[in-house]
Protein backbone atom coordinates (compact mmCIF):
# COMPACT_ATOMS: atom_id res chain seq x y z
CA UNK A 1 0.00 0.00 0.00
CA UNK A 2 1.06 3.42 -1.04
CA UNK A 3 2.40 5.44 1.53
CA UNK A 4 -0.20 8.73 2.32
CA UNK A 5 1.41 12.01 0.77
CA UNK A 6 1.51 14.81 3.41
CA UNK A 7 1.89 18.39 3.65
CA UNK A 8 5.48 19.50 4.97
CA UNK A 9 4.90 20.16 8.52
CA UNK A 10 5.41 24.57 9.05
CA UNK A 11 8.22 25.66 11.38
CA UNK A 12 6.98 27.27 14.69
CA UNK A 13 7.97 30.55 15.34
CA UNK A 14 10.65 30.46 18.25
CA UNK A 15 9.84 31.29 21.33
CA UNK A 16 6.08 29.36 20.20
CA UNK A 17 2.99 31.72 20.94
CA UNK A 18 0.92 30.80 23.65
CA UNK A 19 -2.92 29.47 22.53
CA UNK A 20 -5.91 31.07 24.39
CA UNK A 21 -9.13 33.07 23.10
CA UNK A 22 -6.66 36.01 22.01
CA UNK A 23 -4.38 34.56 20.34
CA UNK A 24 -6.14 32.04 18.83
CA UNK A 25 -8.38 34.62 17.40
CA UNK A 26 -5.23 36.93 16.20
CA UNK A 27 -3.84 33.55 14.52
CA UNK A 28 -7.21 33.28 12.33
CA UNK A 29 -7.55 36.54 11.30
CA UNK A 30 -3.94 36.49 9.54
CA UNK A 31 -4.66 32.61 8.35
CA UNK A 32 -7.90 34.22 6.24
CA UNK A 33 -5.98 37.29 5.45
CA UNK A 34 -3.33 34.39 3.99
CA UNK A 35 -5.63 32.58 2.26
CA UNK A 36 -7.72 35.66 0.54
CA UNK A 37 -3.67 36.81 -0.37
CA UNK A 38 -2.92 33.81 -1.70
CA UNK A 39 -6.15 33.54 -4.01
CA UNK A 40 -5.97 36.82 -5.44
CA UNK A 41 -2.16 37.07 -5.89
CA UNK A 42 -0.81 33.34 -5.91
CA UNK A 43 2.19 32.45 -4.04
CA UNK A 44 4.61 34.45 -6.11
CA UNK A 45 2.92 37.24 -6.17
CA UNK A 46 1.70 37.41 -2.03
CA UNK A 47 3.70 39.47 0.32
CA UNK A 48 3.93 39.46 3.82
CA UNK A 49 1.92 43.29 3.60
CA UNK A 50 -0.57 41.79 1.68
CA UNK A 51 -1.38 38.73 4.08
CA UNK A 52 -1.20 41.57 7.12
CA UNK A 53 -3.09 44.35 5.35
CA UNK A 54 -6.22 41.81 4.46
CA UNK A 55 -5.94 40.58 8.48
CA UNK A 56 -6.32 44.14 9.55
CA UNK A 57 -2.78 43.74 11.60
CA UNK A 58 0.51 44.79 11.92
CA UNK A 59 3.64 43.01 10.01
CA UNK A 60 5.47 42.91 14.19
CA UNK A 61 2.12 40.80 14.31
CA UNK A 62 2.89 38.48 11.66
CA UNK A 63 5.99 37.09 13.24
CA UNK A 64 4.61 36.63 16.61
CA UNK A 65 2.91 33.39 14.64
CA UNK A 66 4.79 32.38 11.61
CA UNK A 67 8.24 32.66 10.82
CA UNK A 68 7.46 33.42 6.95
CA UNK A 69 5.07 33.32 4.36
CA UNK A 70 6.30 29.66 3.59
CA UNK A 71 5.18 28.35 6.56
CA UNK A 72 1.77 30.37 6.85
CA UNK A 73 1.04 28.77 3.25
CA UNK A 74 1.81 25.45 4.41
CA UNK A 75 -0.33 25.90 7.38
CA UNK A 76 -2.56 26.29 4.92
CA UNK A 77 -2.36 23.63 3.48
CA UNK A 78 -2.22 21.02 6.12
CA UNK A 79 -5.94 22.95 6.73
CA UNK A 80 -7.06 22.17 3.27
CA UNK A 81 -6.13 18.43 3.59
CA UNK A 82 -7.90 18.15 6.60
CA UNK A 83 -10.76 19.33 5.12
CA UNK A 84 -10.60 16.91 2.20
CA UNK A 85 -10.01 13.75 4.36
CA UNK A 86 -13.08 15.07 6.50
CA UNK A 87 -14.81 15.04 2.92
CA UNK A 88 -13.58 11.44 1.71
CA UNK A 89 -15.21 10.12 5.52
CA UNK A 90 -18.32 11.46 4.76
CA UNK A 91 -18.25 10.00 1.54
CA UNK A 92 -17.21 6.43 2.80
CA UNK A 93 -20.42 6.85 5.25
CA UNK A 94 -23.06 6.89 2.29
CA UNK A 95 -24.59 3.88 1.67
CA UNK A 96 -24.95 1.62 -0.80
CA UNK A 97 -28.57 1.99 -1.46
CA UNK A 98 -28.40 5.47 -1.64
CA UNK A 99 -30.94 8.30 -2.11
CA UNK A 100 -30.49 12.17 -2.79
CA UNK A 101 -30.47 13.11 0.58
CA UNK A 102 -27.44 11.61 1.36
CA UNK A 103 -25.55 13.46 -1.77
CA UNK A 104 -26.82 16.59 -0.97
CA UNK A 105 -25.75 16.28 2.69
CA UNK A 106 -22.20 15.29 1.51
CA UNK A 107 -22.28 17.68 -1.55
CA UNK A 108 -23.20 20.71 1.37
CA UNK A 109 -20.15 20.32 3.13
CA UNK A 110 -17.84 19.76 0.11
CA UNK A 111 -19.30 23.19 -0.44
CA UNK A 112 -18.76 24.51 2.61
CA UNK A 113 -15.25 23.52 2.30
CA UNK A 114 -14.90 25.64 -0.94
CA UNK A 115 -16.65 28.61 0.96
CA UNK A 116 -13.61 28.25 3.49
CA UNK A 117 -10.80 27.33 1.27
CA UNK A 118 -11.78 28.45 -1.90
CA UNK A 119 -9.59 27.20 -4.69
CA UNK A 120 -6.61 26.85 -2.58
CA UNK A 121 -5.78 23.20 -3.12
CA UNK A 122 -5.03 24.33 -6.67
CA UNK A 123 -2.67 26.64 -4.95
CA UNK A 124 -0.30 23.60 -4.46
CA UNK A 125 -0.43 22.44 -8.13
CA UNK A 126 -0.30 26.13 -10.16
CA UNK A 127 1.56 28.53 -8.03
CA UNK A 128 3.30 26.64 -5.21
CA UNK A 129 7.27 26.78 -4.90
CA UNK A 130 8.75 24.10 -7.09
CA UNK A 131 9.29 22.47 -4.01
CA UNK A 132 5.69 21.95 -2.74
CA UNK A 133 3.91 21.58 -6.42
CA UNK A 134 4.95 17.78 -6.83
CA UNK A 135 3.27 17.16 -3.09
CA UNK A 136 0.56 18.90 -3.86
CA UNK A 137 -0.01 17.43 -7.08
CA UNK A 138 0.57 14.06 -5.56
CA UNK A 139 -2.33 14.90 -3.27
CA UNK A 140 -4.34 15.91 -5.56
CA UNK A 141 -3.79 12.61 -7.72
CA UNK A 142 -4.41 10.37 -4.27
CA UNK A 143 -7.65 12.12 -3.43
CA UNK A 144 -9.21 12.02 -6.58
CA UNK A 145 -8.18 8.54 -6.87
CA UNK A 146 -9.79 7.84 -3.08
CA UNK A 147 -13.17 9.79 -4.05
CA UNK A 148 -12.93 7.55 -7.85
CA UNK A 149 -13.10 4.29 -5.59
CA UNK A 150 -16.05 5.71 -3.65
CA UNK A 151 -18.25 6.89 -6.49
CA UNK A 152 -17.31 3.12 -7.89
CA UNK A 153 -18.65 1.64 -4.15
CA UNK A 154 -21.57 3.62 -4.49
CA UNK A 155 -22.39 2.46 -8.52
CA UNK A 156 -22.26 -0.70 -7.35
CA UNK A 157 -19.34 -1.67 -10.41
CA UNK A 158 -16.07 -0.26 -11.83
CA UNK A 159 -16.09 2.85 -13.89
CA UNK A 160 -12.59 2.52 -15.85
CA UNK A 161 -9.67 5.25 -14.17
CA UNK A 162 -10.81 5.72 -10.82
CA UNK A 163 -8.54 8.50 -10.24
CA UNK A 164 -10.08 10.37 -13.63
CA UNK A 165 -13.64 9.88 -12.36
CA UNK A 166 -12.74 11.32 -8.98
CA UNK A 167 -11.08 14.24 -11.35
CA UNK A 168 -14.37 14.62 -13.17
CA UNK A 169 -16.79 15.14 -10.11
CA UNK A 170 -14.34 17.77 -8.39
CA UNK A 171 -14.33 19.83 -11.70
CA UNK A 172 -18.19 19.69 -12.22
CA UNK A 173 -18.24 20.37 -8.41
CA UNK A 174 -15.76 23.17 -7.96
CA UNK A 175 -17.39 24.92 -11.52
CA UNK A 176 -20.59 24.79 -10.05
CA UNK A 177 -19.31 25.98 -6.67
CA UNK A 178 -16.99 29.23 -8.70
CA UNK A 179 -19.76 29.88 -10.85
CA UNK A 180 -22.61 30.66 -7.97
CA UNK A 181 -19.86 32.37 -6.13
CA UNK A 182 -19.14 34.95 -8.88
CA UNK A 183 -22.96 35.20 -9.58
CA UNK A 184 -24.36 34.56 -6.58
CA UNK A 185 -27.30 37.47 -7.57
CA UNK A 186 -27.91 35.12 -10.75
CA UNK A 187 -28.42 31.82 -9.76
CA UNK A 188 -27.51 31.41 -6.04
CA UNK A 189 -26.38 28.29 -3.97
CA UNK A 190 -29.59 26.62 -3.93
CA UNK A 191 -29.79 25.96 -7.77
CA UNK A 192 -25.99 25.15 -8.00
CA UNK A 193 -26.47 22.51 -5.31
CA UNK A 194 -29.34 21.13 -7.34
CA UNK A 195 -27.01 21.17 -9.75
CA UNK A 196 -24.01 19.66 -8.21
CA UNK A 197 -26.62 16.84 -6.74
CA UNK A 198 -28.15 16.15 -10.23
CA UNK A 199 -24.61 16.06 -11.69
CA UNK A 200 -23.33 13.22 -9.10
CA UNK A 201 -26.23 11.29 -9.74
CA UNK A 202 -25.05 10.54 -13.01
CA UNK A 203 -21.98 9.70 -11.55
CA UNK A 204 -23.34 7.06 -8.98
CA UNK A 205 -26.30 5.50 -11.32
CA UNK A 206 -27.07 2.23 -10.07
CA UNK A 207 -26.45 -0.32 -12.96
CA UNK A 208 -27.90 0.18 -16.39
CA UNK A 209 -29.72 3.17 -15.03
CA UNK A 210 -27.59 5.42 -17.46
CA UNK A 211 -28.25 3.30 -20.28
């Protein structure tokens, strides 16, 4: 068995910040301020002002938490994969006999994961340093491949590449997801959920259901 791919661990600033209700707060505010950087900008294009002017706080502030703006992206990061194993259990806890409820459930907090990431896990594959971009593309090759398998469990028989089917779903999924989000006045989450549930469907058909 393949060994998991995993996000570099980030270096802790030295001396380490003390957690509490504060702090903790103070740490967020410059993680979303990181992550809002990062997905306007990319990682080349991100300073340190930018990440501190989006979190409202001072660039002193910055280095109470992370030593650079390496280790604030790969914080992350580790973040975002969280998030995606969270997804892949969900998944794994549909069913075989199926209905729509249990899709939309999962499909609602693969969305709620975009609302908090965004796009960032392409981050790791189109603007990460050279040394991060085969890691992340590695993880996103071993997730895609883990959903694949899942959406095969739940058809009830193989469907080819299961790493290209898991592909598939997370590009009708995160299309629907970008395309409410820069319309949201059009269209709104509601109908891209129906969407994204109607669009899985065909993904998971029992049998000759397609045919």
């Amino acid at each position: 068995m393949p060994r998991p791919v995993q996000v570099p661990p980030p270096a802790d600033r030295k001396p380490t910040w003390q957690p509490g209700p504060r702090t903790d707060r103070a740490r967020l505010r410059l993680l979303v301020g990181a992550r809002e950087a990062f997905l306007a900008k990319g990682y080349g294009g991100t300073r340190i002002s930018d990440i501190t002017r989006a979190a409202g706080m001072s660039r002193a502030s910055f280095y109470v938490y992370f030593p650079s703006k390496h280790d604030v992206f790969l914080t992350l990061g580790t973040e975002s994969a969280a998030a995606g194993a969270r997804q892949l259990r969900l998944v794994r806890s549909i069913p075989t006999d199926w209905a729509e409820h249990h899709l939309r459930h999962w499909l609602g907090e693969w969305f709620d994961q975009l609302d908090r990431f965004g796009a960032f896990d392409r981050l790791w594959v189109q603007e990460a340093p050279d040394d991060l971009r085969a890691t992340g593309l590695a993880m996103e090759r071993r997730h895609a491949r883990q959903l694949g398998k899942e959406l095969e469990r739940l058809r009830g028989r193989p469907a080819g590449d299961p790493t290209l089917l898991g592909i598939a779903l997370s590009a009708a999924v995160n299309g629907l997801w970008h395309h409410y989000r820069r319309a949201p006045d059009l269209d709104g989450r509601d109908a891209a959920m129906d969407a994204a549930v109607e669009a899985t469907t065909l993904f998971v058909a029992h049998g000759d259901d397609l045919r």
